[in-house]
Protein backbone atom coordinates (compact mmCIF):
# COMPACT_ATOMS: atom_id res chain seq x y z
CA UNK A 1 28.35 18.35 85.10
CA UNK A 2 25.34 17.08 82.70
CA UNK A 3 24.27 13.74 82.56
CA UNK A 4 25.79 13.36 79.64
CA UNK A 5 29.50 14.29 80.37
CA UNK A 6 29.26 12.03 82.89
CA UNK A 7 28.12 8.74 80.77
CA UNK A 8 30.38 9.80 78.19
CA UNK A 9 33.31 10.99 79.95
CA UNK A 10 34.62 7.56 81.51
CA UNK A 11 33.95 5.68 77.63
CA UNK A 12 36.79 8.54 76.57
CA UNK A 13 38.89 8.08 79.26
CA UNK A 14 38.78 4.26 79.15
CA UNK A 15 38.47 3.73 75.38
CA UNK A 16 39.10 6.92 73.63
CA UNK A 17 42.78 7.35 72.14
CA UNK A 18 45.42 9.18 73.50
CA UNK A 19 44.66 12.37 71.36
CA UNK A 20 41.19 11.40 72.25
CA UNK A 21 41.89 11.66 75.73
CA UNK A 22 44.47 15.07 75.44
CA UNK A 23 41.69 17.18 73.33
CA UNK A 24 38.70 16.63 74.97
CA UNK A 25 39.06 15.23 78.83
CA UNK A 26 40.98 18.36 80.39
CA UNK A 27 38.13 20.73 79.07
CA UNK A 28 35.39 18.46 80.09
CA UNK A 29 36.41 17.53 83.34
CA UNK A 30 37.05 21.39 84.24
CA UNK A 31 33.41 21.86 82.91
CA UNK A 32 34.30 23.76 79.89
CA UNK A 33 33.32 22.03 77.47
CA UNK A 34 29.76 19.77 78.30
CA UNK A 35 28.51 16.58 75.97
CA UNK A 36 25.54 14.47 75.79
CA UNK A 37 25.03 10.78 75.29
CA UNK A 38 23.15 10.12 72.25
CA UNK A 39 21.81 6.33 72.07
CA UNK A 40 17.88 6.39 71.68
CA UNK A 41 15.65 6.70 68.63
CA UNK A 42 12.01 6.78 68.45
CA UNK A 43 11.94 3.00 66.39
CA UNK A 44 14.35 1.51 68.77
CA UNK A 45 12.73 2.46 72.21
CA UNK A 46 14.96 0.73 74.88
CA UNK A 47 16.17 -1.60 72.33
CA UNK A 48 19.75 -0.52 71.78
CA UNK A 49 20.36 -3.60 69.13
CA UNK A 50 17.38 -2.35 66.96
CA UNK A 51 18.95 1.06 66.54
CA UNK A 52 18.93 2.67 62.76
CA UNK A 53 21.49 5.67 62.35
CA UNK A 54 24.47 4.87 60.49
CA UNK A 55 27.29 5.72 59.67
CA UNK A 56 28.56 4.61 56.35
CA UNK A 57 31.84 4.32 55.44
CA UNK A 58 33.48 5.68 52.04
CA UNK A 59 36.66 6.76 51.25
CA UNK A 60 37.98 6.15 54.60
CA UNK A 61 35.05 8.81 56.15
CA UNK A 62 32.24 8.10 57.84
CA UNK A 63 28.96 9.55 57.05
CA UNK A 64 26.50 9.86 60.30
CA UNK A 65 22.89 9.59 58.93
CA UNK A 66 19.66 9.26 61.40
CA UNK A 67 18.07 10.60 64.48
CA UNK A 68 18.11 10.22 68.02
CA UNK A 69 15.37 11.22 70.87
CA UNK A 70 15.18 12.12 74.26
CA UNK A 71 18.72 13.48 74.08
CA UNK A 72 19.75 15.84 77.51
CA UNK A 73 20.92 19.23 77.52
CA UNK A 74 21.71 18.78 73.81
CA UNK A 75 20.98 22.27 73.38
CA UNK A 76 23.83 22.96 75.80
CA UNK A 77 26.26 20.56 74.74
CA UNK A 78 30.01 21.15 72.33
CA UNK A 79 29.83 17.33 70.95
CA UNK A 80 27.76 14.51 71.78
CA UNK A 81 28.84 10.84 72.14
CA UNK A 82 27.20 9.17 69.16
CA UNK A 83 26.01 5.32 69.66
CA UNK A 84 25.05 4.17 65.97
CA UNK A 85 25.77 1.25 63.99
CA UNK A 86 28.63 0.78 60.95
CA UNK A 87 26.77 -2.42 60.07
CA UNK A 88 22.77 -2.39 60.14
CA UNK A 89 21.78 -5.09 62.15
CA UNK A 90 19.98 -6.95 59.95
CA UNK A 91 23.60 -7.83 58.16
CA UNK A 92 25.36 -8.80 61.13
CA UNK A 93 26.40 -12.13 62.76
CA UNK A 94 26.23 -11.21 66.30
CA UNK A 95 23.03 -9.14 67.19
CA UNK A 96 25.72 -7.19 69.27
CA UNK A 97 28.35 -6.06 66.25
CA UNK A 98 28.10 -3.13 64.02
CA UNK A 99 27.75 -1.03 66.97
CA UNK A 100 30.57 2.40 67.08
CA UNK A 101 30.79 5.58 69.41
CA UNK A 102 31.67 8.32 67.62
CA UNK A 103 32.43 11.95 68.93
CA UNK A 104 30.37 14.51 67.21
CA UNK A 105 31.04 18.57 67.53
CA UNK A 106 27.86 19.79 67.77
CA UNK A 107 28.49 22.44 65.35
CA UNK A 108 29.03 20.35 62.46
CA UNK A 109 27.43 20.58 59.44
CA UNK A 110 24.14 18.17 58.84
CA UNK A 111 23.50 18.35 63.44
CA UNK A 112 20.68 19.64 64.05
CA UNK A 113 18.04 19.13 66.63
CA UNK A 114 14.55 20.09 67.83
CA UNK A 115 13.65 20.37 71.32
CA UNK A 116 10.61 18.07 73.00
CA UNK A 117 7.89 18.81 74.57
CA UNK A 118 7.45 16.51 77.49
CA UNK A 119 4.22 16.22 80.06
CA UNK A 120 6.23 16.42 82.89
CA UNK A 121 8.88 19.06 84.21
CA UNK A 122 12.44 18.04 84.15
CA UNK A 123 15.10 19.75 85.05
CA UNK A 124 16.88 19.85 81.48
CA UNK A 125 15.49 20.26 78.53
CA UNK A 126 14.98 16.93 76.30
CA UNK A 127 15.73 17.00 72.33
CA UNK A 128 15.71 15.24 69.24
CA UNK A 129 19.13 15.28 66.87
CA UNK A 130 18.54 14.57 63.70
CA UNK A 131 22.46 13.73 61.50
CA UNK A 132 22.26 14.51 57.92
CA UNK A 133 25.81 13.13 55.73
CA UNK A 134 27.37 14.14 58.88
CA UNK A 135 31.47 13.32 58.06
CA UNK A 136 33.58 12.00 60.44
CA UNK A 137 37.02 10.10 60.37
CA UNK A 138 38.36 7.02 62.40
CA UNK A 139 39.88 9.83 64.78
CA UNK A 140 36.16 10.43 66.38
CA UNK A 141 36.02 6.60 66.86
CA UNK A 142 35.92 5.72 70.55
CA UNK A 143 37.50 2.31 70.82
CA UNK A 144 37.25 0.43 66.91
CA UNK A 145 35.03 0.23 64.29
CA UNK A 146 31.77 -2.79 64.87
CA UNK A 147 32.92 -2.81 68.27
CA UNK A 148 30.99 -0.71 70.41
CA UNK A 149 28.88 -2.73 71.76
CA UNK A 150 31.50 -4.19 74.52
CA UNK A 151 32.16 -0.71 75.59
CA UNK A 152 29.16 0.28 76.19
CA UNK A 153 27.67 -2.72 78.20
């Protein structure tokens, strides 16, 4: 299993929705079908709360717009757990809301990624994702909308 089916598999299976939880956790856990965990970007660092891509909401769709880095085995991965913010967080309250995990197939139109060159050897390859208008509905919504934040820490 990658590293990133198993961060992401146990938010699913703890948060995700029953449907969630029907389509996607059989396959994974059988190793059929592989994600990664997609939280960094380049002008965050370590800084989860400083993170930019979001996902805007209209029409009752979401549209997935940034970049993350450092993502493993992306290049090998069906859908990648998303981390990015519904409310940037210079708008919010809480330093900790705005935050929602989103399930993105891989194939989708506006994914796309580049791989990294690193100076040392790892064992998987490391890449950047880049999300351009990428749509997604309140079914690909691990736990609710602004709430992320408490599921992931």
């Amino acid at each position: 299993m990658v590293v990133g089916s198993t961060m992401s598999l146990p938010m699913i299976a703890d948060h995700g929705s029953e449907s969630m939880k029907e389509k996607y956790l059989p396959d994974a856990y059988a190793g059929k079908t592989l994600f990664c965990f997609a939280i960094t970007e380049a002008t965050a660092g370590t800084n989860t709360i400083r993170i930019n891509s979001i996902a805007t909401e209209k029409g009752g769709r979401y549209f997935l717009n940034g970049s993350k880095t450092f993502i493993t085995s992306a290049d090998e991965s069906d859908y990648a757990l998303v981390v990015a913010r519904t409310q940037p967080h210079t708008t919010v309250k809480r330093k900790t809301d705005g935050f929602t995990l989103f399930i993105v197939d891989m194939k989708t139109k506006g994914v796309s990624m580049t791989p990294l060159e690193m100076g040392v050897v790892l064992p998987e390859q490391q890449f950047q994702l880049f999300f351009d208008e990428v749509e997604l509905t309140e079914d690909d919504v691990i736990g609710s909308i602004d709430k992320g934040f408490d599921i992931l820490f």
